[in-house]
Each structure stands twice: as structure tokens, then as C-alpha cells.
ModelCIF file with pLDDT and N, C-alpha, C, O atoms, coordinates in Angstrom:
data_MODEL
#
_entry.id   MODEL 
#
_entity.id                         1 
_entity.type                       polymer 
_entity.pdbx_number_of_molecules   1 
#
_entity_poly.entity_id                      1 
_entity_poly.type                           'polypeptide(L)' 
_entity_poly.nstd_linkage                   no 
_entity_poly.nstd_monomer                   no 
_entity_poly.pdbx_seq_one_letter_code       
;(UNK)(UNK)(UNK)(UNK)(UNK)(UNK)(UNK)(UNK)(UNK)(UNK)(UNK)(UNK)(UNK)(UNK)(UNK)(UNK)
(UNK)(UNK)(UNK)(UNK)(UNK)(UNK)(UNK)(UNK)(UNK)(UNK)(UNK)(UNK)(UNK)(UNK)(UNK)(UNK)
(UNK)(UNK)(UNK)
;
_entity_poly.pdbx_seq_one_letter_code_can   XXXXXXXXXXXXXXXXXXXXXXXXXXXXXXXXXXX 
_entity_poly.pdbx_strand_id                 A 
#
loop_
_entity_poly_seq.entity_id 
_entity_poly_seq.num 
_entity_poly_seq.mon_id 
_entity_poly_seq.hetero 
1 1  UNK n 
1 2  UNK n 
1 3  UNK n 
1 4  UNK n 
1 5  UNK n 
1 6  UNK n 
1 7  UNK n 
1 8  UNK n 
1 9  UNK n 
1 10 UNK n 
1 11 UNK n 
1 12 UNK n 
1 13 UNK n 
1 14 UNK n 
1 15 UNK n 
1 16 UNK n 
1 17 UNK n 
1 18 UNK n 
1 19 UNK n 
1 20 UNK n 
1 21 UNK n 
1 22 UNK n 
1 23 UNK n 
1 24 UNK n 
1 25 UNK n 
1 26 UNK n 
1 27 UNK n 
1 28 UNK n 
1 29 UNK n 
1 30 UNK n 
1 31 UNK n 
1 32 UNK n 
1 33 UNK n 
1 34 UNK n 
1 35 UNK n 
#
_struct_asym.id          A 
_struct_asym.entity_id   1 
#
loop_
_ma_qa_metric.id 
_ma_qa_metric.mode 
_ma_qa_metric.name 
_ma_qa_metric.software_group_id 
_ma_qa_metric.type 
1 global pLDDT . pLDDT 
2 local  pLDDT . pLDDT 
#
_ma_qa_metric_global.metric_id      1 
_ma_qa_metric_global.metric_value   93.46 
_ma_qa_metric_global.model_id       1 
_ma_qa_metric_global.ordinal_id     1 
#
loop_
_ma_qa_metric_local.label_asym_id 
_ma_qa_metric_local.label_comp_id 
_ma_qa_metric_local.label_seq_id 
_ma_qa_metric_local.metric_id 
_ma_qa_metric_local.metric_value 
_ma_qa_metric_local.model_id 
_ma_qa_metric_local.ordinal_id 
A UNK 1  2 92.00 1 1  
A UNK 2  2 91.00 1 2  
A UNK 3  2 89.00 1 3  
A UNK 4  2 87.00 1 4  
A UNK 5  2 90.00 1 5  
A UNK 6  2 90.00 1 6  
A UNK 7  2 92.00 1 7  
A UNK 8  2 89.00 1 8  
A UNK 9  2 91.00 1 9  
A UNK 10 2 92.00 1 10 
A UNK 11 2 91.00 1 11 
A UNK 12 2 94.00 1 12 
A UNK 13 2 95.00 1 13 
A UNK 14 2 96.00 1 14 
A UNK 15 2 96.00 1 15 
A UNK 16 2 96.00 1 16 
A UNK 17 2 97.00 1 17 
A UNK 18 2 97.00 1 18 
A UNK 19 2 96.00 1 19 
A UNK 20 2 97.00 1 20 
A UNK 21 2 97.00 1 21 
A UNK 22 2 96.00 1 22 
A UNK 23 2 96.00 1 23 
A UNK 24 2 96.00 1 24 
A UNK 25 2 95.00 1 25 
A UNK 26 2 95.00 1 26 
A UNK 27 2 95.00 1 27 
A UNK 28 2 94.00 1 28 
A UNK 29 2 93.00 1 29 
A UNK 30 2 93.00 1 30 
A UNK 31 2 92.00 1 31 
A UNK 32 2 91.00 1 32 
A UNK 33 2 93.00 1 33 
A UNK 34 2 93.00 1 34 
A UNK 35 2 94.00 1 35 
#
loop_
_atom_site.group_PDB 
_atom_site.id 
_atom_site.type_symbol 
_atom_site.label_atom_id 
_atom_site.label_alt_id 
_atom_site.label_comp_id 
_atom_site.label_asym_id 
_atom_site.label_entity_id 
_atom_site.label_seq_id 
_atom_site.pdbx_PDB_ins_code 
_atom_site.Cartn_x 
_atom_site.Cartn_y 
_atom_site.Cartn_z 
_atom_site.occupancy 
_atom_site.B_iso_or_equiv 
_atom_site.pdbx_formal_charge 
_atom_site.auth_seq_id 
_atom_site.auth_comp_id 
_atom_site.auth_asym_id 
_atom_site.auth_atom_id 
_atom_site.pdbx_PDB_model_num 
ATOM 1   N N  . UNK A 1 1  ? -29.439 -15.052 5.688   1.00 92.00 ? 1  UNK A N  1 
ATOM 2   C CA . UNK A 1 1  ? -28.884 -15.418 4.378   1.00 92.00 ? 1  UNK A CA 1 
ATOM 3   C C  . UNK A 1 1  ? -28.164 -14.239 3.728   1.00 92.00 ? 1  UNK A C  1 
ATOM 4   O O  . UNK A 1 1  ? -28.597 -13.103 3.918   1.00 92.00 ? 1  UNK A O  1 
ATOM 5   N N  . UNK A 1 2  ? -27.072 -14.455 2.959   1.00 91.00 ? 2  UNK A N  1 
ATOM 6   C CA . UNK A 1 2  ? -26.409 -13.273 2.083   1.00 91.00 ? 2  UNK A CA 1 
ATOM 7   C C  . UNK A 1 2  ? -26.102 -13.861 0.819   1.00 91.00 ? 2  UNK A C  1 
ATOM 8   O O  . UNK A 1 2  ? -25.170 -14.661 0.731   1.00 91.00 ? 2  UNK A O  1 
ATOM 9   N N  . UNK A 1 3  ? -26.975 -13.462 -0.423  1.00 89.00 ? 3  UNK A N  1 
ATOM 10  C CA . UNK A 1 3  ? -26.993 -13.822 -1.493  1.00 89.00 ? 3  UNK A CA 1 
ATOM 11  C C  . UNK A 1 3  ? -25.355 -12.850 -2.208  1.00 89.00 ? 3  UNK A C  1 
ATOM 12  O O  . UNK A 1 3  ? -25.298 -11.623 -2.281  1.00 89.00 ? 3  UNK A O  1 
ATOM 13  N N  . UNK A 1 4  ? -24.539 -13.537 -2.518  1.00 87.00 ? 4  UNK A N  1 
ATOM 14  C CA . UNK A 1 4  ? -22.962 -13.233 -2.920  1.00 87.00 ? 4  UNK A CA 1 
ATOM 15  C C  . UNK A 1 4  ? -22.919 -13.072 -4.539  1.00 87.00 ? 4  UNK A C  1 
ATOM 16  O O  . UNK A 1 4  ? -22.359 -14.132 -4.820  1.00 87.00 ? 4  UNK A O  1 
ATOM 17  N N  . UNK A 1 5  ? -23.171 -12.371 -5.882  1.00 90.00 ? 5  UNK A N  1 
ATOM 18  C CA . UNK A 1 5  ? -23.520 -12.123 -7.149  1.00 90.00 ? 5  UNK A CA 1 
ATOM 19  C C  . UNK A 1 5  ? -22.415 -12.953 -7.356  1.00 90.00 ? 5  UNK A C  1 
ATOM 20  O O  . UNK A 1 5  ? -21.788 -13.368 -6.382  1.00 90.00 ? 5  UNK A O  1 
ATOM 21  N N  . UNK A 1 6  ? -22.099 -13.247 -8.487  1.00 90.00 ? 6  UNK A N  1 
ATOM 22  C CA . UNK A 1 6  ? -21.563 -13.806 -9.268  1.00 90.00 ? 6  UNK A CA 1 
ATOM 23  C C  . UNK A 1 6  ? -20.279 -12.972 -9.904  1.00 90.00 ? 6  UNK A C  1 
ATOM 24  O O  . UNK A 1 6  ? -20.435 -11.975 -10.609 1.00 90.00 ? 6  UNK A O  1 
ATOM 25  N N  . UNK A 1 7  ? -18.971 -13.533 -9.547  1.00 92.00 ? 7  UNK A N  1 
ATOM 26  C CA . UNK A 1 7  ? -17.529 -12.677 -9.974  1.00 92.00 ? 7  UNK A CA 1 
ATOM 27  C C  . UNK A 1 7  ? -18.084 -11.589 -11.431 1.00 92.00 ? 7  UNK A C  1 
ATOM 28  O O  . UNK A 1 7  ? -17.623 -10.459 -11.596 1.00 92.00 ? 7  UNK A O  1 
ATOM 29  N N  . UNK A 1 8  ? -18.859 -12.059 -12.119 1.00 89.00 ? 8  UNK A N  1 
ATOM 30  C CA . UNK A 1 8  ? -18.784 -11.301 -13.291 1.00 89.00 ? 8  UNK A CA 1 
ATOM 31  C C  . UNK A 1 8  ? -19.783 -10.036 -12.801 1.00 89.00 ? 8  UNK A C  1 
ATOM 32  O O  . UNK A 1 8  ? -19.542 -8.902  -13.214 1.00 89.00 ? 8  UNK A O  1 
ATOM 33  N N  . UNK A 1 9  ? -20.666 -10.235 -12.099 1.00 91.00 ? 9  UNK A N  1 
ATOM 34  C CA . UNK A 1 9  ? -21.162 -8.959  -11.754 1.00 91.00 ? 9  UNK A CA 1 
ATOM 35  C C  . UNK A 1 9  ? -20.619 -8.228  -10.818 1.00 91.00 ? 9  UNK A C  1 
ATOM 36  O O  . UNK A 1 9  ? -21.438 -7.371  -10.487 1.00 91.00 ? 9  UNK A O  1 
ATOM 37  N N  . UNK A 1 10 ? -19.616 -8.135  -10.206 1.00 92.00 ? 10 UNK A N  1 
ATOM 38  C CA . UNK A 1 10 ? -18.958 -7.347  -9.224  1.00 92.00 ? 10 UNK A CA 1 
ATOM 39  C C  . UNK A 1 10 ? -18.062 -6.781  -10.180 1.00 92.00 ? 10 UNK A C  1 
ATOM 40  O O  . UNK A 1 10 ? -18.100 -5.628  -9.751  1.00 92.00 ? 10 UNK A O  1 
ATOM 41  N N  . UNK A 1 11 ? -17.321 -6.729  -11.108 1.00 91.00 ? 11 UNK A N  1 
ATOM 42  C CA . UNK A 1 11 ? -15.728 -6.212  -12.171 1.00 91.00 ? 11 UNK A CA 1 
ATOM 43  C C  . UNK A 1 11 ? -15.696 -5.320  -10.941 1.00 91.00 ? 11 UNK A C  1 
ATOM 44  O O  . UNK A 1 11 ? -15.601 -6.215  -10.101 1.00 91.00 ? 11 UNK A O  1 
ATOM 45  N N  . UNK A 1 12 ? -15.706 -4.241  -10.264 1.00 94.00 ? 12 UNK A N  1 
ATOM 46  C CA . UNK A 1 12 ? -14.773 -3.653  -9.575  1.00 94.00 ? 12 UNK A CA 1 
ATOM 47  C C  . UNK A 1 12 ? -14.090 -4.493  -8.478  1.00 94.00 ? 12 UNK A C  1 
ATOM 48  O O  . UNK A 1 12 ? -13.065 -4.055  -7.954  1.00 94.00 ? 12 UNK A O  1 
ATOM 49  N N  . UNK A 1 13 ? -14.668 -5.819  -8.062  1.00 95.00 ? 13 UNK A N  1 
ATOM 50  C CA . UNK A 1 13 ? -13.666 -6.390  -6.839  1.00 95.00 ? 13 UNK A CA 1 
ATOM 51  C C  . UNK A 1 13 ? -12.561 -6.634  -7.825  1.00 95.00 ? 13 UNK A C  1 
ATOM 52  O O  . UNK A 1 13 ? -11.543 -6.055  -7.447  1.00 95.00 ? 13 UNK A O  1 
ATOM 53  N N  . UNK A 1 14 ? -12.329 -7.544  -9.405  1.00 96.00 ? 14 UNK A N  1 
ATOM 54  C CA . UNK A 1 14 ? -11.440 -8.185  -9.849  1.00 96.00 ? 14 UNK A CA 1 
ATOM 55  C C  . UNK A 1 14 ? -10.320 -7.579  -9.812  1.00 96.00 ? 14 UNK A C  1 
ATOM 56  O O  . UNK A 1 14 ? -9.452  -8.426  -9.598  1.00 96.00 ? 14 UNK A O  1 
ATOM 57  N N  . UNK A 1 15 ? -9.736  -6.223  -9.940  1.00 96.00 ? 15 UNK A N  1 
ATOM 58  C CA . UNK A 1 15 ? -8.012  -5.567  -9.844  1.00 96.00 ? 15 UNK A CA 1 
ATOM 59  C C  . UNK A 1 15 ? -7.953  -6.399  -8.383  1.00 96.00 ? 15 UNK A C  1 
ATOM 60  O O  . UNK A 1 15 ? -7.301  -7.442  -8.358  1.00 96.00 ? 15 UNK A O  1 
ATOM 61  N N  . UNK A 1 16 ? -8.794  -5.827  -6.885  1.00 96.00 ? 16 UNK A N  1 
ATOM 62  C CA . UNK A 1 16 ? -8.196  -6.441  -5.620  1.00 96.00 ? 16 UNK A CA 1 
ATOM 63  C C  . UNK A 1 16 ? -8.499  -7.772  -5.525  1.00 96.00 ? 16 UNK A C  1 
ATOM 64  O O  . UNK A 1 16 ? -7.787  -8.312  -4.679  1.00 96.00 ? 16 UNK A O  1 
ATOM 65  N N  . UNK A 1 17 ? -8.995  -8.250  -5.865  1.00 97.00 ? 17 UNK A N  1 
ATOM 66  C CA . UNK A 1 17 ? -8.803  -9.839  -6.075  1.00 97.00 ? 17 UNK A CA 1 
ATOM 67  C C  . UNK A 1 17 ? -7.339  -10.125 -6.909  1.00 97.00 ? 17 UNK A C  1 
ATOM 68  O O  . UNK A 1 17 ? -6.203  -10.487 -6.600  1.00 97.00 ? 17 UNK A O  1 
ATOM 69  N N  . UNK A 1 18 ? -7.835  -9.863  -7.764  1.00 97.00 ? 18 UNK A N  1 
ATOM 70  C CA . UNK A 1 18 ? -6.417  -10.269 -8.770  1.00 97.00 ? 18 UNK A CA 1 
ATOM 71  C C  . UNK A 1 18 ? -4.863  -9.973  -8.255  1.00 97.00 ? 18 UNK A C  1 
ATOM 72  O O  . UNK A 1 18 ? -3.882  -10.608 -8.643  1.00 97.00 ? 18 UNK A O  1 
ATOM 73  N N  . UNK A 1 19 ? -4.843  -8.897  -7.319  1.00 96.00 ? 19 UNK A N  1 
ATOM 74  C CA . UNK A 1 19 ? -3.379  -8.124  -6.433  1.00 96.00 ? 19 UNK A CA 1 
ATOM 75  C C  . UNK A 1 19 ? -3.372  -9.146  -5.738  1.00 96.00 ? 19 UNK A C  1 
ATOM 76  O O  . UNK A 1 19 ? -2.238  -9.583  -5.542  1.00 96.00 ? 19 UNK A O  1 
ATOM 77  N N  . UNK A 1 20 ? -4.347  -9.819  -5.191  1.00 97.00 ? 20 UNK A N  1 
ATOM 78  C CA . UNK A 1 20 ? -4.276  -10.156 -3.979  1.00 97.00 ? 20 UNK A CA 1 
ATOM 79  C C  . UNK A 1 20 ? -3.235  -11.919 -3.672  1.00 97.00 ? 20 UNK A C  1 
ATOM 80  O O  . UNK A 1 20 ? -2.355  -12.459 -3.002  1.00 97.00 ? 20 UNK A O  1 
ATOM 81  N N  . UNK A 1 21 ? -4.801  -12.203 -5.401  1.00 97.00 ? 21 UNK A N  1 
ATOM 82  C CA . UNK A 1 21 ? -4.050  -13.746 -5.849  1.00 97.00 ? 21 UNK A CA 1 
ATOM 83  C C  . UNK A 1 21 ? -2.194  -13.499 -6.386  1.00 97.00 ? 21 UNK A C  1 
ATOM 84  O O  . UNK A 1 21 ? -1.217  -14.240 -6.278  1.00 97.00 ? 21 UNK A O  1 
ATOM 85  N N  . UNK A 1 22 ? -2.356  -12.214 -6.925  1.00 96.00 ? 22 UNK A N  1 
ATOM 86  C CA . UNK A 1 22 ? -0.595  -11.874 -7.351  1.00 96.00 ? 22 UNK A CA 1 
ATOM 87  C C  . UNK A 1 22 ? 0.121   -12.322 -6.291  1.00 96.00 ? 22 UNK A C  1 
ATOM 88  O O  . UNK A 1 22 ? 0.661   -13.428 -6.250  1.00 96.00 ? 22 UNK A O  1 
ATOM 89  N N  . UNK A 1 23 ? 0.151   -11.396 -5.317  1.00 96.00 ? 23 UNK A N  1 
ATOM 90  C CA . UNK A 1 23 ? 0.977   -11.222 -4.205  1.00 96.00 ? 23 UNK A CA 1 
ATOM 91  C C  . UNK A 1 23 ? 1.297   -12.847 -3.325  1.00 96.00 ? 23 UNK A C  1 
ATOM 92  O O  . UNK A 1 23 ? 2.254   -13.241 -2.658  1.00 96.00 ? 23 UNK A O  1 
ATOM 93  N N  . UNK A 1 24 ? 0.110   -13.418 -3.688  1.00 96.00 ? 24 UNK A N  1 
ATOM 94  C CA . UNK A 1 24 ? 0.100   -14.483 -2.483  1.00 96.00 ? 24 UNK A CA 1 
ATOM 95  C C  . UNK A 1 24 ? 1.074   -15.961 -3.832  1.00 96.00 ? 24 UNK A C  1 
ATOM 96  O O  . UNK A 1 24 ? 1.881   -16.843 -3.539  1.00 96.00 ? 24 UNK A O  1 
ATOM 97  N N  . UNK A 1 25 ? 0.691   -15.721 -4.702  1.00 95.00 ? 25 UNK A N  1 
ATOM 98  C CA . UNK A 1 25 ? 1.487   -16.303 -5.201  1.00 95.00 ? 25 UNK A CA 1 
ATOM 99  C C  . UNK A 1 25 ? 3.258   -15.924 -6.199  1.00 95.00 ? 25 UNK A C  1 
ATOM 100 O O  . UNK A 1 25 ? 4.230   -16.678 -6.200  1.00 95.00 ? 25 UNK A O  1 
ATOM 101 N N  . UNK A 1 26 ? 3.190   -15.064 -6.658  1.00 95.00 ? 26 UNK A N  1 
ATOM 102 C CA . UNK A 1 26 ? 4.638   -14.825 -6.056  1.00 95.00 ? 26 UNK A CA 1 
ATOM 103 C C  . UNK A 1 26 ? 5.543   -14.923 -4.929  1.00 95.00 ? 26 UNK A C  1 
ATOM 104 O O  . UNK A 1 26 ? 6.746   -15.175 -4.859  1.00 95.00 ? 26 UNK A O  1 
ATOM 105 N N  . UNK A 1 27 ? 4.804   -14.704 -4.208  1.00 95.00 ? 27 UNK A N  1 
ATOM 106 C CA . UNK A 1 27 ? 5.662   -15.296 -2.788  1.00 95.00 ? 27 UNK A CA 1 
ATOM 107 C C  . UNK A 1 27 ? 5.597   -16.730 -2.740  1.00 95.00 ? 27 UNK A C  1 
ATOM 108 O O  . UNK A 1 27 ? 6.613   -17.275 -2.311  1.00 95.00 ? 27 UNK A O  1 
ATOM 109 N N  . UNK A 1 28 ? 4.700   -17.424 -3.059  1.00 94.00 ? 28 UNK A N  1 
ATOM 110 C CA . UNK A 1 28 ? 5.201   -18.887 -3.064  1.00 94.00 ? 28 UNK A CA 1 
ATOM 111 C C  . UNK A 1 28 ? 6.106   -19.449 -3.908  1.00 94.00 ? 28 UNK A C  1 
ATOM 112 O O  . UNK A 1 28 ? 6.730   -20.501 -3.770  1.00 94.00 ? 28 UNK A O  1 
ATOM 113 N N  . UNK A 1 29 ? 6.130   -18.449 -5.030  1.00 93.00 ? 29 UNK A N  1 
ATOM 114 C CA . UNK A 1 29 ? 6.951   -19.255 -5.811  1.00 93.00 ? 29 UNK A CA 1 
ATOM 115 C C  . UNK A 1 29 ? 7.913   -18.473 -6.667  1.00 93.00 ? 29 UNK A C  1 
ATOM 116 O O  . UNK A 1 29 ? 8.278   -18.535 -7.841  1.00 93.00 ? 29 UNK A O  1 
ATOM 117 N N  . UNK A 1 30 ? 8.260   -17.495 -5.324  1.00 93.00 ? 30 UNK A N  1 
ATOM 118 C CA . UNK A 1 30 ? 9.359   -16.639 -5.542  1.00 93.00 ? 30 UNK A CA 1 
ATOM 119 C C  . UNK A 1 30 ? 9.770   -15.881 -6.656  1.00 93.00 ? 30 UNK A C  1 
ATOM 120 O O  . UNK A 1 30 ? 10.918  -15.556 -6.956  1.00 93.00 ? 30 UNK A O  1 
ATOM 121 N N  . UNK A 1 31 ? 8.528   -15.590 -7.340  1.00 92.00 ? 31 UNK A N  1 
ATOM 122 C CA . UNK A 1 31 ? 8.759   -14.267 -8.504  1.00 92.00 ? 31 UNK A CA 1 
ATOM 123 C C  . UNK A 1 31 ? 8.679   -12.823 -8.569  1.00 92.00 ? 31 UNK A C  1 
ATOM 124 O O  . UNK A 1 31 ? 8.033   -12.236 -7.701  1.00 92.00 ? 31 UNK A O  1 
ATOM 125 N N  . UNK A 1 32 ? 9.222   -12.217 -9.437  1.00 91.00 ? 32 UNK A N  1 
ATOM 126 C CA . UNK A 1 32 ? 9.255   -10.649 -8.455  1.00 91.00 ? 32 UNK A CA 1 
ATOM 127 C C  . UNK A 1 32 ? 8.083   -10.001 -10.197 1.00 91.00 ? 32 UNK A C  1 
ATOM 128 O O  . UNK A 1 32 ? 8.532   -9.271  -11.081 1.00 91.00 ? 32 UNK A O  1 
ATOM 129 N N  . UNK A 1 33 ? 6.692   -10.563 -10.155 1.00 93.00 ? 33 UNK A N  1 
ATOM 130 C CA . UNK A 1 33 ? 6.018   -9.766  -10.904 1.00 93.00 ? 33 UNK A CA 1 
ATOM 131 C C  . UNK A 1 33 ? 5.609   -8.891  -9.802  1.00 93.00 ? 33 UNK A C  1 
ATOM 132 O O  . UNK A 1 33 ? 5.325   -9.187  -8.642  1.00 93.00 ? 33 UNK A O  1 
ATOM 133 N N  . UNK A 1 34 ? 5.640   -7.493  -10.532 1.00 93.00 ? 34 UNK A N  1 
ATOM 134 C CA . UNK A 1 34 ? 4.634   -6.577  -9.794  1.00 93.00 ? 34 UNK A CA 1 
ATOM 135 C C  . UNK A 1 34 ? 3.311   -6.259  -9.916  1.00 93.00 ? 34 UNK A C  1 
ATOM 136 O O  . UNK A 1 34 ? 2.558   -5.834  -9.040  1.00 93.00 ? 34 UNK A O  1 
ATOM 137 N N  . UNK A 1 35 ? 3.114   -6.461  -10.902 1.00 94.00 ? 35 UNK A N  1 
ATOM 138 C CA . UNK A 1 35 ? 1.837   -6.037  -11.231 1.00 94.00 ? 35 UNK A CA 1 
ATOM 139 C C  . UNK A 1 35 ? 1.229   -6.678  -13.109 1.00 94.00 ? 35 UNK A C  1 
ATOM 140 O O  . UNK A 1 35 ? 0.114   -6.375  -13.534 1.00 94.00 ? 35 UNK A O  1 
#
């Protein structure tokens, strides 16, 4: 078993999460945010 915390107790994954969801959606829908 691997008990996975809850998004609010991790805050350091959310910047690479958040790049990650950026990136993958700008490219779908062709916007040039960077950041």
C-alpha cells in the first residue's frame, strides 16, 4: 500500500504540478503563456 497525502499537504509539488498542467495545456490550445 502507498498512502498519497492530500495536494494541500505537499505545497512544494504545486509550482511542478502547476508548470506541468501550463505547458500541457498551452500547447493544446495554442497559447504562448509562460509562466
Amino acid at each position: 500500500p502507498i498512502k498519497l497525502p492530500p495536494l494541500r499537504e505537499r505545497q512544494e509539488d504545486i509550482p511542478l504540478l502547476a508548470a506541468h498542467f501550463l505547458d500541457k495545456y498551452t500547447k493544446r490550445f495554442n497559447k504562448k503563456i509562460m509562466g
